[in-house]
C-alpha atoms as a PDB file:
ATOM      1  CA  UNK A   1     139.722-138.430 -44.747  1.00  0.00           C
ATOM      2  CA  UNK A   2     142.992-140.440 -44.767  1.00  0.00           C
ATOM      3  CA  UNK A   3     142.371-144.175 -43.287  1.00  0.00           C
ATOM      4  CA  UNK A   4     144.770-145.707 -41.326  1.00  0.00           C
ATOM      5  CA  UNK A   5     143.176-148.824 -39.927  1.00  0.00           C
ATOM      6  CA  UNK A   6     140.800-151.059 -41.435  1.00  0.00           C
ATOM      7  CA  UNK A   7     139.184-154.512 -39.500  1.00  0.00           C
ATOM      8  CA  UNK A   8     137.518-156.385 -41.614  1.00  0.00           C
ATOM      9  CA  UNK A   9     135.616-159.124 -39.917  1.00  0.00           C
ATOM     10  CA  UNK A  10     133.625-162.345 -41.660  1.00  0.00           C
ATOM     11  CA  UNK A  11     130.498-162.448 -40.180  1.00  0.00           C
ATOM     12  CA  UNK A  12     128.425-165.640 -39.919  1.00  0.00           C
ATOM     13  CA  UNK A  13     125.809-166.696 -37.695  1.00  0.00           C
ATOM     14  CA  UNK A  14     126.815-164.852 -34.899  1.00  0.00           C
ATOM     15  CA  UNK A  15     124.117-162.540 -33.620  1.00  0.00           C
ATOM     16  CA  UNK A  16     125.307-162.749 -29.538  1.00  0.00           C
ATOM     17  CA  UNK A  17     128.670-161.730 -30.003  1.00  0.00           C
ATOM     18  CA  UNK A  18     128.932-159.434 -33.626  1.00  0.00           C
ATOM     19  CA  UNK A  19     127.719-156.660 -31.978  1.00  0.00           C
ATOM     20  CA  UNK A  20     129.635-156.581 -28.546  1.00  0.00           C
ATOM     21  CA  UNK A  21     132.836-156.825 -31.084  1.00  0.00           C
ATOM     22  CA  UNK A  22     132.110-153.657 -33.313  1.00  0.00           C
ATOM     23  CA  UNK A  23     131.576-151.656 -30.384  1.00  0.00           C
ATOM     24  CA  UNK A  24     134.491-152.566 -28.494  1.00  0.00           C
ATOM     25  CA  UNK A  25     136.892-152.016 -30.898  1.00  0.00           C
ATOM     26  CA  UNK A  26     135.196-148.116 -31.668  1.00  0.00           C
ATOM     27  CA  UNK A  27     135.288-147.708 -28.248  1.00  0.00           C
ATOM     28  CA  UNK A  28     138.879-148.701 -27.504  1.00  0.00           C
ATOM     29  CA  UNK A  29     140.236-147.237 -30.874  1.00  0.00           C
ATOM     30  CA  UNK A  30     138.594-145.112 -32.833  1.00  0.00           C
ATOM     31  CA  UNK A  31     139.912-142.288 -30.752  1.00  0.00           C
ATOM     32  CA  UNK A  32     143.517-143.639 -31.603  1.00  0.00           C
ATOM     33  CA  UNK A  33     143.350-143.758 -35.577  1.00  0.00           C
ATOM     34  CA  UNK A  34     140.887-142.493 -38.498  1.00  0.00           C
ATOM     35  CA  UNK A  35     139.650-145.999 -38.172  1.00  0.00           C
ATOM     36  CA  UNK A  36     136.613-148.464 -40.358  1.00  0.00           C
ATOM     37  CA  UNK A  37     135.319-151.359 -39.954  1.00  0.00           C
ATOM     38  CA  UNK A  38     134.459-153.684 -42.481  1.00  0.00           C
ATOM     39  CA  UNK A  39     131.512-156.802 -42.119  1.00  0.00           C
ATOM     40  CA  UNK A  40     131.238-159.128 -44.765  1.00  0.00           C
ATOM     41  CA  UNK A  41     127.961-161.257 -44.168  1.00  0.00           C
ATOM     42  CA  UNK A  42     128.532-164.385 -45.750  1.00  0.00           C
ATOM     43  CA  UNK A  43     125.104-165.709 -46.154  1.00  0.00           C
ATOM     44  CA  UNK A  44     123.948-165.964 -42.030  1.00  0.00           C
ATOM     45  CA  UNK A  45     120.701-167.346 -41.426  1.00  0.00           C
ATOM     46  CA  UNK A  46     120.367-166.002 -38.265  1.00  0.00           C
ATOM     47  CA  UNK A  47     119.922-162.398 -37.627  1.00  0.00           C
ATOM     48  CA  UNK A  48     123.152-161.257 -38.007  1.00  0.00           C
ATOM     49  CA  UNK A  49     121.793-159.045 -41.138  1.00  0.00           C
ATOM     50  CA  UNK A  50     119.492-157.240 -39.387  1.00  0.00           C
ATOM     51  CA  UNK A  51     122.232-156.169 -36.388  1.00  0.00           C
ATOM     52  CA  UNK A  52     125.107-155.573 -38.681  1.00  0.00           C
ATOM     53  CA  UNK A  53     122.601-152.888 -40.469  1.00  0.00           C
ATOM     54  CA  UNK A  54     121.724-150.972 -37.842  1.00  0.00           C
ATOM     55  CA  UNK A  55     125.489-151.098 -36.566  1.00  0.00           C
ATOM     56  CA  UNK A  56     126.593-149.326 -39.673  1.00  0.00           C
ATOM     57  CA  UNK A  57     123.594-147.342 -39.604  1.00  0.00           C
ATOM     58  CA  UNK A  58     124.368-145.845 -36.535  1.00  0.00           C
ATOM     59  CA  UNK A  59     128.135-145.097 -37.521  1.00  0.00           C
ATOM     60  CA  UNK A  60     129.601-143.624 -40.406  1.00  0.00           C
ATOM     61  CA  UNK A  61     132.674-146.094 -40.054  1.00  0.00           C
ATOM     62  CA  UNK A  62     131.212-148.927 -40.097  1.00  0.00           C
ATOM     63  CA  UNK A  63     130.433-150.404 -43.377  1.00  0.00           C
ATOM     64  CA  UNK A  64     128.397-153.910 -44.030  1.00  0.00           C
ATOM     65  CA  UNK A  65     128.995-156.182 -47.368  1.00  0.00           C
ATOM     66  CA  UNK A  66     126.056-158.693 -47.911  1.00  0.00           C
ATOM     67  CA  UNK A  67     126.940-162.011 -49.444  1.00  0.00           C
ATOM     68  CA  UNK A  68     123.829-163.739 -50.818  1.00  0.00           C
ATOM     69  CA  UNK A  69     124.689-167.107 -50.024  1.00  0.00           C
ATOM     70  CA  UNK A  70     127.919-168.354 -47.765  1.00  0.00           C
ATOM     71  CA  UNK A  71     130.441-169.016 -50.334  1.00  0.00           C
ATOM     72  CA  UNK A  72     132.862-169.298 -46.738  1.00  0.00           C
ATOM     73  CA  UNK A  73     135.365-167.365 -44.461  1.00  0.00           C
ATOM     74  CA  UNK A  74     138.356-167.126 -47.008  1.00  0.00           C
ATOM     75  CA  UNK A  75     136.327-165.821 -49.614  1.00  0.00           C
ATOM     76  CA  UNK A  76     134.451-163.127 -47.308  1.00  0.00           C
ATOM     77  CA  UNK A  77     137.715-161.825 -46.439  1.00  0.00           C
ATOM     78  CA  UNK A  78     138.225-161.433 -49.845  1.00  0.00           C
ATOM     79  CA  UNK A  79     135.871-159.423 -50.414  1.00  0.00           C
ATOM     80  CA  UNK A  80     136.845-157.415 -47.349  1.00  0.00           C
ATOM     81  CA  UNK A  81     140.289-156.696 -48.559  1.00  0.00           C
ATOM     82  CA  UNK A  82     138.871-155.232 -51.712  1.00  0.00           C
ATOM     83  CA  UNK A  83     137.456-152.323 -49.861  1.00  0.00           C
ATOM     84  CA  UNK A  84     139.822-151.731 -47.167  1.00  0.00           C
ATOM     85  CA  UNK A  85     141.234-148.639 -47.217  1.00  0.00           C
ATOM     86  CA  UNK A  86     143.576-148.032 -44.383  1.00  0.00           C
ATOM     87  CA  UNK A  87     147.157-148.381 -44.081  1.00  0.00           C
ATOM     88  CA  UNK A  88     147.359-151.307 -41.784  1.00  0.00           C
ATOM     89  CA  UNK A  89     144.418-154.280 -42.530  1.00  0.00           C
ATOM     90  CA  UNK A  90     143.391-155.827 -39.444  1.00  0.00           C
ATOM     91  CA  UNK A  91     141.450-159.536 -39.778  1.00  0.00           C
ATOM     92  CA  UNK A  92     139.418-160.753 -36.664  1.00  0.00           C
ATOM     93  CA  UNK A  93     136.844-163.227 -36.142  1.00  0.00           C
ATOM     94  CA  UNK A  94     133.437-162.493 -35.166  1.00  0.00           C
ATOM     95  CA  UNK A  95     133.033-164.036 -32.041  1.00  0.00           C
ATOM     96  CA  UNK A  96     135.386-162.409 -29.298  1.00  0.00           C
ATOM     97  CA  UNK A  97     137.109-165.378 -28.690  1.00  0.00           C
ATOM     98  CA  UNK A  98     140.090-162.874 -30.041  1.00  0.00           C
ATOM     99  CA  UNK A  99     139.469-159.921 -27.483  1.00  0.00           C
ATOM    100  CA  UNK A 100     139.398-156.585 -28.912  1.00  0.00           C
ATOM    101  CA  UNK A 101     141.564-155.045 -26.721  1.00  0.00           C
ATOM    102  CA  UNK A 102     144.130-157.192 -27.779  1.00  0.00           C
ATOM    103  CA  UNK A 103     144.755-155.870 -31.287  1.00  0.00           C
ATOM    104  CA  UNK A 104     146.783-153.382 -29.838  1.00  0.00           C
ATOM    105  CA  UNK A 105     149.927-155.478 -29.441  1.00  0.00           C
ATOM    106  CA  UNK A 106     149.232-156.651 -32.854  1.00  0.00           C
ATOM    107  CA  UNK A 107     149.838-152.593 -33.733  1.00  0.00           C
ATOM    108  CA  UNK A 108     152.787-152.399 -31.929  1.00  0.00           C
ATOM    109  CA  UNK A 109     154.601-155.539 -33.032  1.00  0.00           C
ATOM    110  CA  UNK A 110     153.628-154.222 -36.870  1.00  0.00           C
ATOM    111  CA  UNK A 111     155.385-151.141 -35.927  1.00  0.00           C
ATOM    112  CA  UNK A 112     158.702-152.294 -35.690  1.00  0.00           C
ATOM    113  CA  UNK A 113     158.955-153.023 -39.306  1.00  0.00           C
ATOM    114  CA  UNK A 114     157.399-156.165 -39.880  1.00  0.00           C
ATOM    115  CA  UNK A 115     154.220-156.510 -43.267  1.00  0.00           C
ATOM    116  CA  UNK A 116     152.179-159.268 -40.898  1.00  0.00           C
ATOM    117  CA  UNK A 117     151.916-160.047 -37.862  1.00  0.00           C
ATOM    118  CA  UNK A 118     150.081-162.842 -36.773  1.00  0.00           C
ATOM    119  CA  UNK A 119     148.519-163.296 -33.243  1.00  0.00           C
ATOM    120  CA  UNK A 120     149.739-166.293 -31.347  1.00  0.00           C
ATOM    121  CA  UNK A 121     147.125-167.442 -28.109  1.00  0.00           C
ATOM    122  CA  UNK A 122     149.296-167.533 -25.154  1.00  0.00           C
ATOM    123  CA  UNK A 123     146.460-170.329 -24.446  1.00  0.00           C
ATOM    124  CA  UNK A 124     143.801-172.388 -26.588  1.00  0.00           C
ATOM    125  CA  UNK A 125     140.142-171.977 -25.022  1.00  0.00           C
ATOM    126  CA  UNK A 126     139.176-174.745 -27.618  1.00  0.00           C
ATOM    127  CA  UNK A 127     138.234-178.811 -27.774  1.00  0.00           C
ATOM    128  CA  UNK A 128     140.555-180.732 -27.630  1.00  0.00           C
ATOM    129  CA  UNK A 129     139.867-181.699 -31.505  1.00  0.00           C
ATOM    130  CA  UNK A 130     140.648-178.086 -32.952  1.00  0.00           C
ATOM    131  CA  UNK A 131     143.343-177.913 -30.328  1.00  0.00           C
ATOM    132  CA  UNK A 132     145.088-181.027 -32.255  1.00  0.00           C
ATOM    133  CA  UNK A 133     144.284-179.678 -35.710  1.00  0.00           C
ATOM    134  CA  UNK A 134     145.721-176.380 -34.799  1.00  0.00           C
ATOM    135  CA  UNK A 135     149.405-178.038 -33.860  1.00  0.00           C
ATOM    136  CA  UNK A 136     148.881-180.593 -36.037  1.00  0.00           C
ATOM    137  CA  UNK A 137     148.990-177.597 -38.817  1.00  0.00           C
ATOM    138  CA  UNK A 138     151.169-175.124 -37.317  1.00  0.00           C
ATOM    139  CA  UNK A 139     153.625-178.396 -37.687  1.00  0.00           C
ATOM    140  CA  UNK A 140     153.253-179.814 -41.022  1.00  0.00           C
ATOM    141  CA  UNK A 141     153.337-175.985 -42.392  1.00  0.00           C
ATOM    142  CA  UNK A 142     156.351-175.015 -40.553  1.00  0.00           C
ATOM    143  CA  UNK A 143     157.969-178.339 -41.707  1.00  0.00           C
ATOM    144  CA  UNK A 144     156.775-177.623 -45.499  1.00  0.00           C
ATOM    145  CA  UNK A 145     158.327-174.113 -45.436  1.00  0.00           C
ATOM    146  CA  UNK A 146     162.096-175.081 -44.133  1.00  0.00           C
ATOM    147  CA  UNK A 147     161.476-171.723 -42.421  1.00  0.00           C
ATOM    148  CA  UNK A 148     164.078-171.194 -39.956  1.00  0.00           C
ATOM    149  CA  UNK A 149     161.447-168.641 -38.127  1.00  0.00           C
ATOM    150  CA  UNK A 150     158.887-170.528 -36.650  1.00  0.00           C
ATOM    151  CA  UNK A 151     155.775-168.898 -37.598  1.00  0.00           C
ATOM    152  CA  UNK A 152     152.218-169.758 -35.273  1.00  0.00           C
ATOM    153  CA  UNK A 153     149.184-169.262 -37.238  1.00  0.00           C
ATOM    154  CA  UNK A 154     145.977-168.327 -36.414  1.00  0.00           C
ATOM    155  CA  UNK A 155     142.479-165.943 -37.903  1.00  0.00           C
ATOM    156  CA  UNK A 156     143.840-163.026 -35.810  1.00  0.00           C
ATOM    157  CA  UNK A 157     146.447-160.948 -38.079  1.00  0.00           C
ATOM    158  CA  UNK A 158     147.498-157.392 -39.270  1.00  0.00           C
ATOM    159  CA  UNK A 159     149.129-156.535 -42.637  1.00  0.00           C
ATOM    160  CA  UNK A 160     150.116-153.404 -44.430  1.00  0.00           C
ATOM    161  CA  UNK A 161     148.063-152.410 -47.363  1.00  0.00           C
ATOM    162  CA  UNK A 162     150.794-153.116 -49.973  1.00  0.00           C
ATOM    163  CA  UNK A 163     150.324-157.221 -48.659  1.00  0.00           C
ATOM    164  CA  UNK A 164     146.623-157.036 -49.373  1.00  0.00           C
ATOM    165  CA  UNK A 165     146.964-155.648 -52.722  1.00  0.00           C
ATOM    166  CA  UNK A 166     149.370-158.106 -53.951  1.00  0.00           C
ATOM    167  CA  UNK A 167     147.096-160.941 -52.276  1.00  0.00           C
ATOM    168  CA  UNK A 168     144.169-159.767 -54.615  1.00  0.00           C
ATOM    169  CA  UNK A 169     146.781-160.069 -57.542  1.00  0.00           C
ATOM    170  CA  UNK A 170     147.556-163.410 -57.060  1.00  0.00           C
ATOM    171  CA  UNK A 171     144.177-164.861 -56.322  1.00  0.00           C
ATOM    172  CA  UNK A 172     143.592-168.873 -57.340  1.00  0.00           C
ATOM    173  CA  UNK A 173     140.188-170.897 -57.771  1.00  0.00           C
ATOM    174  CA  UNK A 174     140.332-171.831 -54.114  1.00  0.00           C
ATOM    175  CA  UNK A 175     142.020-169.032 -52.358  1.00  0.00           C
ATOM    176  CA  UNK A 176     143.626-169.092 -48.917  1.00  0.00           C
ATOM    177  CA  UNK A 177     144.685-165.937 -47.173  1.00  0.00           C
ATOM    178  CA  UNK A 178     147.825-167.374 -45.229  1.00  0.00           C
ATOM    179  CA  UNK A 179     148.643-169.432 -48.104  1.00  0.00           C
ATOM    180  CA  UNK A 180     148.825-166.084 -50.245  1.00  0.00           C
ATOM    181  CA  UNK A 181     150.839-164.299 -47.174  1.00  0.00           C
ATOM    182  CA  UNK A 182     153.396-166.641 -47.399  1.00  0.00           C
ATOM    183  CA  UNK A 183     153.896-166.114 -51.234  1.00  0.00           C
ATOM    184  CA  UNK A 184     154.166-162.536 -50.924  1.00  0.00           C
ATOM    185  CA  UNK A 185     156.285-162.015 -47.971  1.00  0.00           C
ATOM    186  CA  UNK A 186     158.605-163.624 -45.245  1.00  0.00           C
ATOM    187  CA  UNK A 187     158.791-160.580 -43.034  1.00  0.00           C
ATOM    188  CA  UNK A 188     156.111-161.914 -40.722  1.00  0.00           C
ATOM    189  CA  UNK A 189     155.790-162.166 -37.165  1.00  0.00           C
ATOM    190  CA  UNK A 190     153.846-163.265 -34.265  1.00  0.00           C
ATOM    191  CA  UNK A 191     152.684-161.656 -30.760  1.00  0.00           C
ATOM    192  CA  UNK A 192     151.272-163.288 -27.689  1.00  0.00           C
ATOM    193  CA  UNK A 193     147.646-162.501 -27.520  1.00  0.00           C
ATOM    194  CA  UNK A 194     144.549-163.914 -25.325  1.00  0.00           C
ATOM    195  CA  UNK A 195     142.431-166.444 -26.572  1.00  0.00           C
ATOM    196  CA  UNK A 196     138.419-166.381 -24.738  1.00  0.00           C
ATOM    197  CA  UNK A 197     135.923-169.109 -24.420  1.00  0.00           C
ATOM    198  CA  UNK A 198     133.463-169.059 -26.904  1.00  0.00           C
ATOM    199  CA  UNK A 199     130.567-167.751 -24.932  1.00  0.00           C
ATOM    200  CA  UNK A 200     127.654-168.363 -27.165  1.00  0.00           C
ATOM    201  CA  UNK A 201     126.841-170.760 -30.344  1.00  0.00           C
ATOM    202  CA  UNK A 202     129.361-173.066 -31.799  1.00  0.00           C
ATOM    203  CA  UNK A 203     132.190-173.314 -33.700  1.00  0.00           C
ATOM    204  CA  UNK A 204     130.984-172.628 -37.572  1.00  0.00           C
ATOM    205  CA  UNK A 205     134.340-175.163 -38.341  1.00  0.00           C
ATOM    206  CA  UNK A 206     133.451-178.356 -39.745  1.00  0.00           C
ATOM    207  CA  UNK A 207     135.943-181.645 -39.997  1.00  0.00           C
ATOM    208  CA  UNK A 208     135.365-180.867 -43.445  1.00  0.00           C
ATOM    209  CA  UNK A 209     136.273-177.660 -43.257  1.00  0.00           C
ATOM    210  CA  UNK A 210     139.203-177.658 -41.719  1.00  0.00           C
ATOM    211  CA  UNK A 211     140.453-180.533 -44.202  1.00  0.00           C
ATOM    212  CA  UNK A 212     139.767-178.424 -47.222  1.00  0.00           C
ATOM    213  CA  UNK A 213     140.855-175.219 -45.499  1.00  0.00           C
ATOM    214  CA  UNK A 214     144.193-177.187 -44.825  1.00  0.00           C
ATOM    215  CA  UNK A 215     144.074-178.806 -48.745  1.00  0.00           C
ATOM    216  CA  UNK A 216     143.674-175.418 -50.188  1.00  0.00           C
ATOM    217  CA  UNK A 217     146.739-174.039 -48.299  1.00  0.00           C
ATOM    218  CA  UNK A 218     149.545-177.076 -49.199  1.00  0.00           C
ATOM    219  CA  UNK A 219     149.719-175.407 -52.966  1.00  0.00           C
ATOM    220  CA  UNK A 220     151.196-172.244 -51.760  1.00  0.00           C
ATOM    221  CA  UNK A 221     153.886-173.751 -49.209  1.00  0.00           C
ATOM    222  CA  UNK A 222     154.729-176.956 -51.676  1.00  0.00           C
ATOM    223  CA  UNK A 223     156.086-178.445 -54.714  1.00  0.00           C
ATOM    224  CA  UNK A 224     153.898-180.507 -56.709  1.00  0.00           C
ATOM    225  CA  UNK A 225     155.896-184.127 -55.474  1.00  0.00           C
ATOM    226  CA  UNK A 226     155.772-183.104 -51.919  1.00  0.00           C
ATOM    227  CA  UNK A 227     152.051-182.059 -52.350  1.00  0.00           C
ATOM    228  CA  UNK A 228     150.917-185.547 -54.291  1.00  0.00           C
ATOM    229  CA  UNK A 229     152.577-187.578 -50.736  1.00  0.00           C
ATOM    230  CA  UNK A 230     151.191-185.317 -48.491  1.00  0.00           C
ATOM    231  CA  UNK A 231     147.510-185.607 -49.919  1.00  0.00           C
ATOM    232  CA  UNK A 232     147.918-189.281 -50.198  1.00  0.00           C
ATOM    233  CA  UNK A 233     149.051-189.097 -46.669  1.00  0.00           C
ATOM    234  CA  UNK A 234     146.042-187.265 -45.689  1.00  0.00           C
ATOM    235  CA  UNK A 235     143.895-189.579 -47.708  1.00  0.00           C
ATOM    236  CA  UNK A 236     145.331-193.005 -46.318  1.00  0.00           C
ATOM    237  CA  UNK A 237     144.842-191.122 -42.698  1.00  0.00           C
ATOM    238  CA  UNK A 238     141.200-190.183 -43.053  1.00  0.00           C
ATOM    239  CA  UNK A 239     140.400-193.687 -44.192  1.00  0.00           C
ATOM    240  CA  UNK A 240     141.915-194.924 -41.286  1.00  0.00           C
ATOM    241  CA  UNK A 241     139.722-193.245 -39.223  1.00  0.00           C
ATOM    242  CA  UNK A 242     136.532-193.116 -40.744  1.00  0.00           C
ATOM    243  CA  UNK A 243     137.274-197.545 -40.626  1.00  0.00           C
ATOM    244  CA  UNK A 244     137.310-197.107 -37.051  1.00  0.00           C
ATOM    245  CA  UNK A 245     134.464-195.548 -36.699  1.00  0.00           C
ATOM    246  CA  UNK A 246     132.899-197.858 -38.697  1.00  0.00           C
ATOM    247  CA  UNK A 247     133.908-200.962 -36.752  1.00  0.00           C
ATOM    248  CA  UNK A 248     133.642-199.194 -33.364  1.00  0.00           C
ATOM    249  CA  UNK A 249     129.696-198.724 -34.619  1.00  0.00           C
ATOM    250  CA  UNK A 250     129.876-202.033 -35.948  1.00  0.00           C
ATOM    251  CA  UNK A 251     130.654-203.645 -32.769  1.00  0.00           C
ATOM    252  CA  UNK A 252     128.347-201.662 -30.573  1.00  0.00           C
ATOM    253  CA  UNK A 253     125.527-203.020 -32.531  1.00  0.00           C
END
């Protein structure tokens, strides 16, 4: 049978919520297109194993990938993308802080000829830390690309199948999904969509990760001079701040 809609979704740590996801997007679309879903476990030591199992036990649509270890989100999408079938390639988080019902308007926007769309949160139910990071990247990116579009970036995104095949062409030692997107295309949009409060667990985003998720993007929207002063940039930045801290614990003691 002829896919036309594939969601793959990283799953990590997230037994509350991975669940409630899978069968709220069935329920809302698999009566609208020949529809799978896709979970790639990426190593969760919780029991979001045991739950993904049964969900694709109980439906032929569903289908899990087991990572052994967490080798991270980029790299479980990866592996998502490599056994998508459907014409349209949906990536979500695991979580439902991007509502299910809202991939709809992602469908639509896609429809009227762009290859990605990309949803933008009409509000940001974060801290006030990934709130910064998140502007603080959406404007260093935008700035890199001299795009006269400006382009809002987030985990919540649709592409055709021809944009996921060339992204597993072009893969690099430290791969970065929106870093690829931008390579291969600049017919990309965005759509307004809902952001919810992360109801259970935490944030699986480190500092760390966000500044290596962020490092492993700059190749794909830089040259090689602009790179070398942005990094030092960076560098001279986070030095500045982990001195701070230092003397802030300093003088408390």
């Amino acid at each position: 049978m002829h896919t036309e809609l594939s969601v793959v979704i990283p799953v990590y740590n997230s037994q509350d919520s991975i669940k409630f996801v899978v069968e709220s997007l069935l329920e809302q679309y698999a009566t609208s297109y020949e529809m799978e879903i896709i979970l790639v476990n990426d190593g969760s030591i919780d029991q979001s194993h045991e739950i993904c199992s049964i969900l694709a036990s109980h439906h032929l649509n569903v289908t899990l990938l087991d990572l052994k270890k967490n080798y991270g989100q980029q790299a479980a999408i990866l592996q998502g993308l490599r056994v998508a079938q459907g014409d349209y390639i949906a990536l979500m988080d695991d979580d439902m802080q991007n509502p299910p019902e809202e991939l709809i308007k992602l469908m639509n926007k896609i429809d009227e000829g762009f290859e990605v769309v990309i949803g933008q949160r009409v509000k940001y139910n974060q801290t006030i830390f990934r709130r910064l990071i998140s502007y603080l990247n959406n404007l260093l990116v935008n700035w890199l690309l001299h795009s006269k579009k400006r382009i809002y970036f987030s985990n919540f995104i649709v592409m055709k199948k021809p944009i996921a095949t060339e992204i597993l062409k072009n893969l690099t030692p430290n791969p970065n999904i929106l870093g690829l997107m931008l390579q291969i295309t600049n017919n990309i949009a965005n759509t307004p969509t809902e952001h919810r409060i992360r109801k259970d667990g935490k944030s699986n985003y480190t500092l760390l990760k966000l500044l290596k998720y962020w490092f492993n993007m700059l190749p794909f929207v830089t040259t090689r001079r602009i790179r070398v002063l942005v990094y030092s940039a960076l560098l001279f930045i986070l030095f500045l701040v982990i001195t701070c801290i230092c003397l802030l614990i300093l003088f408390e003691n």
